[in-house]
N, C-alpha and C. Protein backbone atom coordinates (compact mmCIF):
# COMPACT_ATOMS: atom_id res chain seq x y z
N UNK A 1 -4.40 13.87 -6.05
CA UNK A 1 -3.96 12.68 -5.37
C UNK A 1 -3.68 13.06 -3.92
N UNK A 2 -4.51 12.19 -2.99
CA UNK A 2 -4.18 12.54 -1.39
C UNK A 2 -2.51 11.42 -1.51
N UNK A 3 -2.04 12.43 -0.80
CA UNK A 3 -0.97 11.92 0.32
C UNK A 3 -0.78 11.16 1.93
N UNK A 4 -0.33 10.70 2.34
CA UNK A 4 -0.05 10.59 3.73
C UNK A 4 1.44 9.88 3.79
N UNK A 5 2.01 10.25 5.28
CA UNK A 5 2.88 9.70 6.09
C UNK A 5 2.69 8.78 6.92
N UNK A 6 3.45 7.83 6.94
CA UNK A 6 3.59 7.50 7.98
C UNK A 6 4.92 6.66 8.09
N UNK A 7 5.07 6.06 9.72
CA UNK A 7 7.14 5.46 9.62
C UNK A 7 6.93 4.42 9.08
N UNK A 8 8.37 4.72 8.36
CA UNK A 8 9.23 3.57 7.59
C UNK A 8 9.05 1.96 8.75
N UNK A 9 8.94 2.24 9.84
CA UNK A 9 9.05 0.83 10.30
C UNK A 9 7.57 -0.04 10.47
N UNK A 10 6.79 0.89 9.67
CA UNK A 10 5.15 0.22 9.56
C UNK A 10 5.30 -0.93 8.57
N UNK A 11 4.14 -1.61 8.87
CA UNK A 11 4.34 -2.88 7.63
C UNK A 11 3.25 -2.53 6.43
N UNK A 12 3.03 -2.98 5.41
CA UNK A 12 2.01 -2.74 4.65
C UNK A 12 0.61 -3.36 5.15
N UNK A 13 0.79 -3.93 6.22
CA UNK A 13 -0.92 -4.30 7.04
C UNK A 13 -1.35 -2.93 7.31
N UNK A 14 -0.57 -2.43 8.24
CA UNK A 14 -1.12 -0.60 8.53
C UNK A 14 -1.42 -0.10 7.33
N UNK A 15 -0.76 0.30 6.56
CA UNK A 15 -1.75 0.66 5.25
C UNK A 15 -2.66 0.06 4.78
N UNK A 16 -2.92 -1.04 4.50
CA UNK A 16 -4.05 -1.82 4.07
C UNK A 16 -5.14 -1.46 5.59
N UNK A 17 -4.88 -1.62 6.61
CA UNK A 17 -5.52 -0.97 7.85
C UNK A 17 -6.40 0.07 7.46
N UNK A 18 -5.33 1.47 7.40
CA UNK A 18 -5.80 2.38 6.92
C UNK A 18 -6.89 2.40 6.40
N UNK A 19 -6.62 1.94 4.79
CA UNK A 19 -7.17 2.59 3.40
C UNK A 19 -9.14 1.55 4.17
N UNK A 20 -8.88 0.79 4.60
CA UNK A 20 -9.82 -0.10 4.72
C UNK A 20 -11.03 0.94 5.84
N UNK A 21 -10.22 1.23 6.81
CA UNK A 21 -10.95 2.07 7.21
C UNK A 21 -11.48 3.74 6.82
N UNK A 22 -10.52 4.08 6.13
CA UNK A 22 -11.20 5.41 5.48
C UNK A 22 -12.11 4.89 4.30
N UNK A 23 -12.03 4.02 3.44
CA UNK A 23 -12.70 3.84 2.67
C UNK A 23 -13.87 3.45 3.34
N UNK A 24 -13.85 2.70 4.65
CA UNK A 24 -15.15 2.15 4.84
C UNK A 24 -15.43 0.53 4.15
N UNK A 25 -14.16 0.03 4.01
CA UNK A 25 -14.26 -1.27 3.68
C UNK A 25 -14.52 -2.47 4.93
N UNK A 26 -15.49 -3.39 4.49
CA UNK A 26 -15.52 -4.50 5.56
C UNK A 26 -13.87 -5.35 5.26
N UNK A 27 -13.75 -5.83 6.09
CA UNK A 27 -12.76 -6.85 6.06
C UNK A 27 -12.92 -7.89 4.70
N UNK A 28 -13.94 -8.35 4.70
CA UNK A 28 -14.17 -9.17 3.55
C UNK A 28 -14.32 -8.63 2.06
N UNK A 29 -14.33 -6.88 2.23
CA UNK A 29 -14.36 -6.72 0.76
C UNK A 29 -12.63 -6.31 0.07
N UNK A 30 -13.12 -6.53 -1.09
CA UNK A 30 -11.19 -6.62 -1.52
C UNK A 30 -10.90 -5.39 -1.73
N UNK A 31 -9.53 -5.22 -1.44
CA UNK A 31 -8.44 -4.28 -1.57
C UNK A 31 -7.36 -4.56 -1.72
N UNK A 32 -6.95 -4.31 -3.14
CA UNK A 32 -5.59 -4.77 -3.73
C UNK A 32 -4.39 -3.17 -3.18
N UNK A 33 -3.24 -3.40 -3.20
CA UNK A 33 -1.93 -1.95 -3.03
C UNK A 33 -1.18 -2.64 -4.06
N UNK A 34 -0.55 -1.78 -4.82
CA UNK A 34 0.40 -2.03 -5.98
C UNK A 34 1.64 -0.82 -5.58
N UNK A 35 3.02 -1.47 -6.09
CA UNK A 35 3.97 -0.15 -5.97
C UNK A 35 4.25 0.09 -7.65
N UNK A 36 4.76 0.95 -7.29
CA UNK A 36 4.94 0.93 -9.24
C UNK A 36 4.14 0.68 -10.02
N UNK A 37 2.44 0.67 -9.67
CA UNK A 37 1.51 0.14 -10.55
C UNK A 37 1.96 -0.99 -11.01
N UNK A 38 2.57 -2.10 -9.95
CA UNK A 38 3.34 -3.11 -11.24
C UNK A 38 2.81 -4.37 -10.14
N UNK A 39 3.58 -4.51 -8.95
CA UNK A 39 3.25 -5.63 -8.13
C UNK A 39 2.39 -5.04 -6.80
N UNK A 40 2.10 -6.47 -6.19
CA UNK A 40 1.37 -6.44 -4.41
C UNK A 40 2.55 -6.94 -3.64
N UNK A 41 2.73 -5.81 -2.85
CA UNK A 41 3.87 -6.30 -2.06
C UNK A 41 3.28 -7.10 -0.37
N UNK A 42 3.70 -7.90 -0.11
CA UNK A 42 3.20 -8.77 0.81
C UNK A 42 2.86 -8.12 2.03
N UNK A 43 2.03 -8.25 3.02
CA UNK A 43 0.93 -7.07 4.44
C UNK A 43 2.65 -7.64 4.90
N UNK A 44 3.47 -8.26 5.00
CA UNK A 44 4.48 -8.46 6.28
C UNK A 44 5.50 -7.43 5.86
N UNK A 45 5.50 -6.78 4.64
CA UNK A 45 6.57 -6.37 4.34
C UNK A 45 6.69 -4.74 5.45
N UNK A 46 7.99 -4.38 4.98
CA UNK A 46 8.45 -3.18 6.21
C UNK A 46 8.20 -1.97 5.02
N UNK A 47 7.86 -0.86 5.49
CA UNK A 47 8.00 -0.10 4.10
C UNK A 47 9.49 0.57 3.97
N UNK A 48 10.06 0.69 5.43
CA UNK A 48 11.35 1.07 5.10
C UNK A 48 12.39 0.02 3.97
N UNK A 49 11.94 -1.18 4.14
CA UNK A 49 12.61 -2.47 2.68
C UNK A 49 12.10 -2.25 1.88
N UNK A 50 10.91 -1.78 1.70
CA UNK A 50 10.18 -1.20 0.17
C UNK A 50 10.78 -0.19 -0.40
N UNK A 51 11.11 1.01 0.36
CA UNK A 51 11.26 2.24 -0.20
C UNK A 51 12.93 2.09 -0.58
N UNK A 52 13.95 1.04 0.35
CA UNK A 52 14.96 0.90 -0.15
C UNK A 52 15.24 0.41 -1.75
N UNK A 53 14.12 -0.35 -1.99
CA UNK A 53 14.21 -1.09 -2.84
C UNK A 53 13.54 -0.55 -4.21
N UNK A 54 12.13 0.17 -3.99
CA UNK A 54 11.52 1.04 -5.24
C UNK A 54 11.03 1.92 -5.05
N UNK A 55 12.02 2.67 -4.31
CA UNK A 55 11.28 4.46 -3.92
C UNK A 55 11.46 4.93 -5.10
N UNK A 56 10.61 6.19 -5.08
CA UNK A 56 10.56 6.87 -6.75
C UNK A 56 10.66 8.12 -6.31
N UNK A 57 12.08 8.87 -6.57
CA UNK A 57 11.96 10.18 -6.12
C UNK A 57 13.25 9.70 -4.60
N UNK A 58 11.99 10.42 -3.92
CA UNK A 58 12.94 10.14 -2.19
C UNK A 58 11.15 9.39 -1.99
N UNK A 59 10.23 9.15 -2.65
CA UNK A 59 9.00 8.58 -1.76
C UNK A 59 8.80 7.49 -2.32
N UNK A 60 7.67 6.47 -1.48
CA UNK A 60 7.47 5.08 -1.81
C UNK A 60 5.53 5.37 -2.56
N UNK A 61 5.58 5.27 -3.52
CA UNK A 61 4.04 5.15 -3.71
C UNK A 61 3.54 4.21 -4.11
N UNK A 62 2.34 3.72 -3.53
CA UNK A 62 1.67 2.91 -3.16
C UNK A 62 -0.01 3.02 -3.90
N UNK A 63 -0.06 2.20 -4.60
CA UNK A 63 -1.52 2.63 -5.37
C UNK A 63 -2.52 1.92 -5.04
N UNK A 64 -3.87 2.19 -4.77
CA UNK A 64 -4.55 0.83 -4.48
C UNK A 64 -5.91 0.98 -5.15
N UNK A 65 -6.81 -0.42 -5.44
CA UNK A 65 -7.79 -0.40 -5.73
C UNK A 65 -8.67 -1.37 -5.64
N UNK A 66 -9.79 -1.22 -5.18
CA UNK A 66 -11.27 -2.29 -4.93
C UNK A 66 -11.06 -3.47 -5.70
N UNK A 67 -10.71 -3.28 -6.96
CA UNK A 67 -11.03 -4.19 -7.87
C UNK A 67 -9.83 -4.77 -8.65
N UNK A 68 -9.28 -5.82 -9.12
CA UNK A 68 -7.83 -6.59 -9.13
C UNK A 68 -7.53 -5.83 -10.64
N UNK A 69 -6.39 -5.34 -10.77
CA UNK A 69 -5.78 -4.17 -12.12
C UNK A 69 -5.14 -5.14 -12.70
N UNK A 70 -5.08 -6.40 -12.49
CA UNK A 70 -3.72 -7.37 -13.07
C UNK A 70 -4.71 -8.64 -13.04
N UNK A 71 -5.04 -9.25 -14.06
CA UNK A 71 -5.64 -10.34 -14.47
C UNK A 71 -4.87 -11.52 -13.31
């Protein structure tokens, strides 16, 4: 499993940013992020309010995938 950093005062758009560009995703193709393998937390959110709320450990992980994991 790759890792990365980045600040707590990013929103989950920068990650979705990210993953979109390392993967090589167009804008139009999908990319779901899950925390806890459980929910999608909204592109406005802060990750520093995320990690307050369901850090695991001392870290916030963030899972993502092409294709929707939740009917």
């Amino acid at each position: 499993m790759r890792q990365f950093q980045v600040k707590s005062s990013q929103t989950v758009a920068v990650i979705s940013q990210f993953l979109r560009k390392t993967l090589r995703l167009q804008d139009t193709d999908p990319l779901f992020l899950y925390l806890n393998s459980s929910f999608a937390p909204g592109l406005d959110q802060t990750l520093d309010a995320l990690h307050a709320c369901f850090k695991s450990g001392d870290e916030l992980v963030i899972y993502y995938a092409v294709t929707s994991s939740y009917g």
